[in-house]
C-alpha atoms as a PDB file:
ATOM      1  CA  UNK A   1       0.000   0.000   0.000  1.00  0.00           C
ATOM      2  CA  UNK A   2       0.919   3.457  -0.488  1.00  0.00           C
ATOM      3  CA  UNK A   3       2.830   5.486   2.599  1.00  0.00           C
ATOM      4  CA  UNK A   4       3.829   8.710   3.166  1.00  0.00           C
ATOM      5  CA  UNK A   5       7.728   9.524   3.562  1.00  0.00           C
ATOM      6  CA  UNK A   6       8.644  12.571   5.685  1.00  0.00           C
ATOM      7  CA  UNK A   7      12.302  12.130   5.191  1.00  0.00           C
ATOM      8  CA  UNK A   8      15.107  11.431   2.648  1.00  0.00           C
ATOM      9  CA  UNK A   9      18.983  11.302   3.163  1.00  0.00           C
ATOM     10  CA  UNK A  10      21.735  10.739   0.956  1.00  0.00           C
ATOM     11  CA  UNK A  11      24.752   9.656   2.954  1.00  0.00           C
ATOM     12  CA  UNK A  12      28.332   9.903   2.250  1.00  0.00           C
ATOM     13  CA  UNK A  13      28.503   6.677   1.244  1.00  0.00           C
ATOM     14  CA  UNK A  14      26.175   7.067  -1.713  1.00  0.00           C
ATOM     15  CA  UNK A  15      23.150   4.770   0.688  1.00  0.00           C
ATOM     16  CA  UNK A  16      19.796   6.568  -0.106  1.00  0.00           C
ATOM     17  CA  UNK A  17      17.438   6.177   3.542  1.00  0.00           C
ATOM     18  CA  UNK A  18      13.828   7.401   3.409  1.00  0.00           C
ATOM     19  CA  UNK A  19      11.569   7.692   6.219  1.00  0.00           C
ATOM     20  CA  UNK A  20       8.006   6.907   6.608  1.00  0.00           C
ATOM     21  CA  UNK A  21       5.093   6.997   8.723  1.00  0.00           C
ATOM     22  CA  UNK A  22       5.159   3.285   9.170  1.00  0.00           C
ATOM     23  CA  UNK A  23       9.046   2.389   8.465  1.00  0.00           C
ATOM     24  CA  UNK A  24      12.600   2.814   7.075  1.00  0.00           C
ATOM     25  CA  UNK A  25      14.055   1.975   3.885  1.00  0.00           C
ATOM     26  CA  UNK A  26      17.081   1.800   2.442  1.00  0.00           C
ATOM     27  CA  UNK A  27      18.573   2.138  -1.654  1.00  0.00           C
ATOM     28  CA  UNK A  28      21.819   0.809  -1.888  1.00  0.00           C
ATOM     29  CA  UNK A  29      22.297   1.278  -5.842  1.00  0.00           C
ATOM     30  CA  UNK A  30      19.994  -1.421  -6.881  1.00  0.00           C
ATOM     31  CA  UNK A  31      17.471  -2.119  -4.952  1.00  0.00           C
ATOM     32  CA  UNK A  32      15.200  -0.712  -1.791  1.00  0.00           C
ATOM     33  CA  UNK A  33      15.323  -2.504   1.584  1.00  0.00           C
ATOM     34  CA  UNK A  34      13.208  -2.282   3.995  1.00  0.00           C
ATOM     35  CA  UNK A  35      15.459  -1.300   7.373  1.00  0.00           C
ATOM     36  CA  UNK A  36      14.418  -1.592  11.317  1.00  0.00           C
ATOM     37  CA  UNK A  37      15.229  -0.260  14.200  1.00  0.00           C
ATOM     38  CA  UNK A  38      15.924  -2.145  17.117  1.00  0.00           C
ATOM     39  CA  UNK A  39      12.792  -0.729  18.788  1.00  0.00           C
ATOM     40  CA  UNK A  40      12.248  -1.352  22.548  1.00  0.00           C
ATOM     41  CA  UNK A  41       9.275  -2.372  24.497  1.00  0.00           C
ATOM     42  CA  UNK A  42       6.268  -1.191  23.191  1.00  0.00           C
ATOM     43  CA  UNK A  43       5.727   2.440  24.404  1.00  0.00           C
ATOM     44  CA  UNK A  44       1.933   3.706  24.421  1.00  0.00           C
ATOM     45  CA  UNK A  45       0.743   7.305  24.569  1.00  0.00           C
ATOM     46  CA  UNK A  46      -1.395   9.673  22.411  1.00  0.00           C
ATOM     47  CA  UNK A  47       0.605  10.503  19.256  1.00  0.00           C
ATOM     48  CA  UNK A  48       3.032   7.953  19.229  1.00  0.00           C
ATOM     49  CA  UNK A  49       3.568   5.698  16.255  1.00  0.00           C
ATOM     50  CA  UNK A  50       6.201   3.304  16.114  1.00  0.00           C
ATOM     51  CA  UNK A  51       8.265   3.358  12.569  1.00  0.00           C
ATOM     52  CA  UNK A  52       7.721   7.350  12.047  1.00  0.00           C
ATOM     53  CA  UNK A  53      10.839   8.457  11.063  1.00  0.00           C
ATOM     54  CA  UNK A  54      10.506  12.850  10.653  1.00  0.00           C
ATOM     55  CA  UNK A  55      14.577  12.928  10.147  1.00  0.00           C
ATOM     56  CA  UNK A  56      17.344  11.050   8.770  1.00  0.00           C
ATOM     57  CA  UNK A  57      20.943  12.560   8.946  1.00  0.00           C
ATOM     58  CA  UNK A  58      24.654  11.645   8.893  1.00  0.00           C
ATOM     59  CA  UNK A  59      27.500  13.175  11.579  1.00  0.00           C
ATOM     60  CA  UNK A  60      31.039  13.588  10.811  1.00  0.00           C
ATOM     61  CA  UNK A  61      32.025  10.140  12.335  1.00  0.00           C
ATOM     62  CA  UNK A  62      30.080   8.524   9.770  1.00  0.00           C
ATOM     63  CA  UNK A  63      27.292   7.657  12.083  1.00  0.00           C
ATOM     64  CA  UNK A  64      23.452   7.560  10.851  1.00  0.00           C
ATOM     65  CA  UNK A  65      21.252   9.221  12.935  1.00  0.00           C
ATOM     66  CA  UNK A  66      17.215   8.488  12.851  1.00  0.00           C
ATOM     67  CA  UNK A  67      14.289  10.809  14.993  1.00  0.00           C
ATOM     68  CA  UNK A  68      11.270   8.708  15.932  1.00  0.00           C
ATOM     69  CA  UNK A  69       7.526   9.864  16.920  1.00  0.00           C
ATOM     70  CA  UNK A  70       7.619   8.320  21.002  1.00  0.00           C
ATOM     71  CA  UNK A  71      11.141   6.650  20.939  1.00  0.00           C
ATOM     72  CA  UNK A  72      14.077   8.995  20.932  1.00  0.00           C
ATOM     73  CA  UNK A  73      16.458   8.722  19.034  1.00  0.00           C
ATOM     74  CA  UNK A  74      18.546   6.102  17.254  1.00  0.00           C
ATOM     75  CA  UNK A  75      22.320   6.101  16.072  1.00  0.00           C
ATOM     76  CA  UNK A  76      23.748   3.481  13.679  1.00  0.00           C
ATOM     77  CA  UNK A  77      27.429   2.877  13.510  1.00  0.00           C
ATOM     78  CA  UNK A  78      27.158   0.420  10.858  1.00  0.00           C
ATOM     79  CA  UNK A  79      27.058  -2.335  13.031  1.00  0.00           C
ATOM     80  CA  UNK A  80      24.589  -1.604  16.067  1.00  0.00           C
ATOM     81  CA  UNK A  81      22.473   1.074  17.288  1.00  0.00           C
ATOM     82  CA  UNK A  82      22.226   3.811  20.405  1.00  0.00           C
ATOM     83  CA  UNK A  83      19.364   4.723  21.419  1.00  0.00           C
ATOM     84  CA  UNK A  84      19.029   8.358  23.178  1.00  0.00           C
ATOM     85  CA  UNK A  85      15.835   9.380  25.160  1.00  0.00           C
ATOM     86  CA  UNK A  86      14.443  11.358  27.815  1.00  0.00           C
ATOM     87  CA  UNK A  87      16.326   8.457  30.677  1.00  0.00           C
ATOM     88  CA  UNK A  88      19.746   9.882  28.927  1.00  0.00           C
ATOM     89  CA  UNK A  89      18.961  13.459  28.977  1.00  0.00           C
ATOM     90  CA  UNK A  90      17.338  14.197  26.031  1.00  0.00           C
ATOM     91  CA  UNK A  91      14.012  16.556  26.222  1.00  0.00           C
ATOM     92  CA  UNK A  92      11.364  14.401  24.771  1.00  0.00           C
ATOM     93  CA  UNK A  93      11.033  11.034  22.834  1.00  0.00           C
ATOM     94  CA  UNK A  94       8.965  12.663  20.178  1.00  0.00           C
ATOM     95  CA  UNK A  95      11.839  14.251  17.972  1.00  0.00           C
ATOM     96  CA  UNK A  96      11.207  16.084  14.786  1.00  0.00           C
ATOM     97  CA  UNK A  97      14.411  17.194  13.622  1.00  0.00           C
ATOM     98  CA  UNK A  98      18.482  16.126  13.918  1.00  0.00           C
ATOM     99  CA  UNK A  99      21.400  18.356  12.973  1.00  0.00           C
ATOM    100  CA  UNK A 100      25.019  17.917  13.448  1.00  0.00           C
ATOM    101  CA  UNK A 101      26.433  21.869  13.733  1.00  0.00           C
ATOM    102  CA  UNK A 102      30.195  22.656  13.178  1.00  0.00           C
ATOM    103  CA  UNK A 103      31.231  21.880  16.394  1.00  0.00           C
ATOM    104  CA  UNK A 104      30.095  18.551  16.246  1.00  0.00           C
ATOM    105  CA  UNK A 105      27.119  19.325  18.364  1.00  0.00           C
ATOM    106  CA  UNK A 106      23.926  17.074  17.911  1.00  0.00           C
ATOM    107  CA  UNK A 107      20.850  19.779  18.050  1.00  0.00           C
ATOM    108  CA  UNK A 108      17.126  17.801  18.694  1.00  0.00           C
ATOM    109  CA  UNK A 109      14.450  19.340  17.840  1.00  0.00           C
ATOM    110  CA  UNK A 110      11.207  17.622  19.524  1.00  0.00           C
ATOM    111  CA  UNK A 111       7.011  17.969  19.818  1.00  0.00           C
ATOM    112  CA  UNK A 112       6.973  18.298  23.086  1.00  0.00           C
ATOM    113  CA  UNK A 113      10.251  18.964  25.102  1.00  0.00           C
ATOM    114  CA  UNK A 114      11.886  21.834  22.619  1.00  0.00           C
ATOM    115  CA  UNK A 115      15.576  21.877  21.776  1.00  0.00           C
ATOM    116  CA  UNK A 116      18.710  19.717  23.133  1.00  0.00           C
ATOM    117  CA  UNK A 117      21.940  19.901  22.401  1.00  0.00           C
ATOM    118  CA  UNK A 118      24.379  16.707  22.286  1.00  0.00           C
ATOM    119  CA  UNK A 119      28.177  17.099  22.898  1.00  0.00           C
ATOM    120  CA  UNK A 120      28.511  13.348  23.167  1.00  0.00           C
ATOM    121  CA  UNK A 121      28.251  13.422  26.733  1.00  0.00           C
ATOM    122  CA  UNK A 122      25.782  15.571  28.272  1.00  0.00           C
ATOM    123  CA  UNK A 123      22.814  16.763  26.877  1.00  0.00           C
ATOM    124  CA  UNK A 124      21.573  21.064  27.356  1.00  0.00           C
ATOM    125  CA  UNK A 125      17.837  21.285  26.471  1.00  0.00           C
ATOM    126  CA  UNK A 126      16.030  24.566  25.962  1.00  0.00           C
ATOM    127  CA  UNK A 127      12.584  24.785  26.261  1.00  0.00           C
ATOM    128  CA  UNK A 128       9.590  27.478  26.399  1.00  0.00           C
ATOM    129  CA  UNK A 129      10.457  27.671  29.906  1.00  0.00           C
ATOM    130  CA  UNK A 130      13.560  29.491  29.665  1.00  0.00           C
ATOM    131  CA  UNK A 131      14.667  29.906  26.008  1.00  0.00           C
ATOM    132  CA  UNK A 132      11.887  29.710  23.401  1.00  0.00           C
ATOM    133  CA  UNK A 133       8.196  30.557  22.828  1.00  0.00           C
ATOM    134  CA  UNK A 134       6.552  27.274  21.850  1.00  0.00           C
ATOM    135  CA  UNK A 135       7.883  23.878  22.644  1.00  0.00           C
ATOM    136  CA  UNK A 136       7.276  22.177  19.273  1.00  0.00           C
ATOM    137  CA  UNK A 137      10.342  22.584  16.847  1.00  0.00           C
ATOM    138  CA  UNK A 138      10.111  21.347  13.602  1.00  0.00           C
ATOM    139  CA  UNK A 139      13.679  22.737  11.779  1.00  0.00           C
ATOM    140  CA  UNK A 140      16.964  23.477  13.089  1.00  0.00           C
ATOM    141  CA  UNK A 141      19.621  25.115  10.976  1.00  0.00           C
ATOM    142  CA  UNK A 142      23.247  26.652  11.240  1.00  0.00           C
ATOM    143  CA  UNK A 143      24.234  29.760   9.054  1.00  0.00           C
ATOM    144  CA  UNK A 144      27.531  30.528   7.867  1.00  0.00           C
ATOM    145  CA  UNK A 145      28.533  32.642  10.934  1.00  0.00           C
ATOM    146  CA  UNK A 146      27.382  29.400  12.804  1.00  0.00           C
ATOM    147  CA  UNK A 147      24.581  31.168  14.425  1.00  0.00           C
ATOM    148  CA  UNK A 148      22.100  28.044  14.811  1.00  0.00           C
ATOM    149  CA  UNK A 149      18.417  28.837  13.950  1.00  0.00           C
ATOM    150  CA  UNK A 150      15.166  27.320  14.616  1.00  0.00           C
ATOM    151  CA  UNK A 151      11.873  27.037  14.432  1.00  0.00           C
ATOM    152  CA  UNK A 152       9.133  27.533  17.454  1.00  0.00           C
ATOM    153  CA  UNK A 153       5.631  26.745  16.817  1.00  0.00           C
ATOM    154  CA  UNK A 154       3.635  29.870  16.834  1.00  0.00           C
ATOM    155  CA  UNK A 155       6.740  32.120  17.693  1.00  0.00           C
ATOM    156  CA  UNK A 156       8.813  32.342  14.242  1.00  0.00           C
ATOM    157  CA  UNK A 157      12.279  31.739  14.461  1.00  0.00           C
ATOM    158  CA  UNK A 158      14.846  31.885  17.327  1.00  0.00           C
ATOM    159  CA  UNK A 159      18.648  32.533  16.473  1.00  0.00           C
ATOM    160  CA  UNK A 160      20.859  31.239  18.707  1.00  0.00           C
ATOM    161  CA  UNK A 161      24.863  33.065  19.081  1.00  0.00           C
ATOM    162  CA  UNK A 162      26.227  30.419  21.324  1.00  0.00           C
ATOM    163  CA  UNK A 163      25.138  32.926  24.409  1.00  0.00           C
ATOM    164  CA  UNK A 164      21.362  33.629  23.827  1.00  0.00           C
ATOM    165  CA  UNK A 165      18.385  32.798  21.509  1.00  0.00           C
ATOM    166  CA  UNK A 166      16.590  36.201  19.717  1.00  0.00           C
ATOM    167  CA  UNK A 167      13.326  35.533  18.912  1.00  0.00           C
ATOM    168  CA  UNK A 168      12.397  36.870  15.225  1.00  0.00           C
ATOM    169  CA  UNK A 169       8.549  37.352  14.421  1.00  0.00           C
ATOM    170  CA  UNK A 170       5.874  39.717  13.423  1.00  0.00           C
ATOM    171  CA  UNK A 171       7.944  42.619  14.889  1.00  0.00           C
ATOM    172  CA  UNK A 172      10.626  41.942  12.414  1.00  0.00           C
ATOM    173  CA  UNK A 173       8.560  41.600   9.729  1.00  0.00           C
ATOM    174  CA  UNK A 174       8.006  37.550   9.312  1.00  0.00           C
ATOM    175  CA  UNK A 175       4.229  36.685   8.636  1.00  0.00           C
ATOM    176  CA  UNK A 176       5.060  32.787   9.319  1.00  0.00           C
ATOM    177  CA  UNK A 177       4.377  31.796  12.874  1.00  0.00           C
ATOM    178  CA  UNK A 178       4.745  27.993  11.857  1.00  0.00           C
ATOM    179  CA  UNK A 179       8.204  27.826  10.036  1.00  0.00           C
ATOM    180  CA  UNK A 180       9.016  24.804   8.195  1.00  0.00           C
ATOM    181  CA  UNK A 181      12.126  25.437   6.309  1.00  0.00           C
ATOM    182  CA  UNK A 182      15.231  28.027   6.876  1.00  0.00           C
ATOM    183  CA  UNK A 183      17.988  27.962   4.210  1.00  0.00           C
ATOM    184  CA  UNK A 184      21.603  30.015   4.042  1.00  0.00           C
ATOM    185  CA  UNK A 185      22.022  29.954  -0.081  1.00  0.00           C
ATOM    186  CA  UNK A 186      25.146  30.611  -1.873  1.00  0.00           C
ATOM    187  CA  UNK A 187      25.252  33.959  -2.088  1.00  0.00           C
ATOM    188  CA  UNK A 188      24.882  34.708   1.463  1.00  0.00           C
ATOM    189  CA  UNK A 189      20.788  34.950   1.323  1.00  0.00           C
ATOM    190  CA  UNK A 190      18.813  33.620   4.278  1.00  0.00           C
ATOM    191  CA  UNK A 191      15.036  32.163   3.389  1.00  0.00           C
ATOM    192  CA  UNK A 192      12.426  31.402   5.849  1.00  0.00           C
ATOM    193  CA  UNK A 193       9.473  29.399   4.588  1.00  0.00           C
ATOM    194  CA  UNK A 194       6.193  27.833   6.182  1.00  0.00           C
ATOM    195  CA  UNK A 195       2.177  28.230   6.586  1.00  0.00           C
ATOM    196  CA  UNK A 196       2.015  32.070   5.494  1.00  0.00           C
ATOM    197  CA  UNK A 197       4.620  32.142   2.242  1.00  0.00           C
ATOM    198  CA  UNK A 198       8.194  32.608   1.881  1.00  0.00           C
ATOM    199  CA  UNK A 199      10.453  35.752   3.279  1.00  0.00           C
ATOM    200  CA  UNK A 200      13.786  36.692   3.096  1.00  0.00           C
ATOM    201  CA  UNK A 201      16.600  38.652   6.094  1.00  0.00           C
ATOM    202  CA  UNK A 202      18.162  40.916   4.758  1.00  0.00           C
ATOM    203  CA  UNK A 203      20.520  40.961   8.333  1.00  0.00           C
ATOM    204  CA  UNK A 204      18.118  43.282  10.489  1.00  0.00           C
ATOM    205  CA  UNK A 205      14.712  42.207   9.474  1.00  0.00           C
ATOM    206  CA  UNK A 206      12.062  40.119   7.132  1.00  0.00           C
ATOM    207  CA  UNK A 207      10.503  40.785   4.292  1.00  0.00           C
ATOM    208  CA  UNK A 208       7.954  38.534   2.026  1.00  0.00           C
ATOM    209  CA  UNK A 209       9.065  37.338  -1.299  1.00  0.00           C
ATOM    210  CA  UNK A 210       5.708  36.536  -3.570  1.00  0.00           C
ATOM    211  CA  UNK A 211       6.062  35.092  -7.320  1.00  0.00           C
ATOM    212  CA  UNK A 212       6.677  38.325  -8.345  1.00  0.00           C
ATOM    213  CA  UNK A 213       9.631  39.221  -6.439  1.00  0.00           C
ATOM    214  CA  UNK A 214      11.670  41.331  -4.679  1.00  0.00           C
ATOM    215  CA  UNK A 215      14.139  38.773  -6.168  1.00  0.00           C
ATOM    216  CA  UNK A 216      17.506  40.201  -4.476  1.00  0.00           C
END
């Protein structure tokens, strides 16, 4: 039957993963593979669904790392998996979003819990308690400067200088309070997209970017 893929990753090793609602699969070249996680007992809660996989992404060591909907989430060494939850540190088991920053920092982004940061030891969460607006974050990114941005459901986008998080919004000019995609292109331009169209910084605010321009 059909299913509906959320995610799809390209590693350096030339191994195409996709994500599901229901499953991981694997292309090796040839052929497609279906691929499992070594889930643990069965967890039960509203929301959760075993197989979702929201994000797929690779870290400099080579390591494959998978977000699940209720289960953490799961690293792959080639050879056997770690599993990270809320008993390790991390903020929630519902996890939308994995990104490896320069430093070699592992950034979460979860439904529930907000933002942690892995350093391969400890884990530093930030939540709507003391850092963000909205708990649910669906896209983390890192600019060129290595400012690390993200996404807070109902709040914009937070920016994040290794010190404190600025919260970017309405005031500034972005009409998206639910931001699903923030991109650094080559020439230096920063795009934030989502439910309410697609805007550009220029470095001190937003502005909306329609079919007909301002192309800049």
């Amino acid at each position: 039957g059909a299913q509906r893929f959320w995610s799809i990753f390209a590693d350096s090793k030339g191994t195409i993963w996709a994500g599901s609602v229901a499953s991981i699969f694997r292309f090796d070249g040839e052929n497609w593979a279906p691929f499992e996680l070594p889930y643990p007992e069965e967890v039960t809660g509203e929301f959760i669904t075993k197989g979702t996989t929201w994000s797929i992404t690779e870290d400099r060591a080579g390591n494959i790392w998978f977000s699940t909907n209720g289960y953490g989430a799961f690293k792959y060494d080639d050879q056997s998996f770690t599993q990270y939850s809320k008993k390790d540190g991390l903020t929630d088991n519902s996890v939308d979003i994995i990104m490896e920053d320069s430093k070699g920092n592992i950034w979460f982004g979860t439904r529930w819990g907000g933002v942690s940061r892995y350093n391969g030891t400890t884990f530093t969460n930030y939540t709507q308690k003391d850092s963000i607006g909205n708990n649910e974050v669906v896209i983390i990114y890192e600019d060129k400067a290595g400012n690390i941005w993200l996404s807070s459901e109902g709040y914009g986008v937070y920016r994040y200088n290794g010190e404190s998080f600025i919260n970017y919004s309405q005031k500034q000019g972005l009409g998206i309070r639910a931001v699903q995609a923030i991109f650094e292109d080559n020439e230096g331009r920063f795009w934030v997209g989502g439910g309410g169209g697609l805007y550009q910084y220029d470095g001190t605010s937003f502005f909306n970017v329609t079919k007909n321009g301002p192309w800049q």
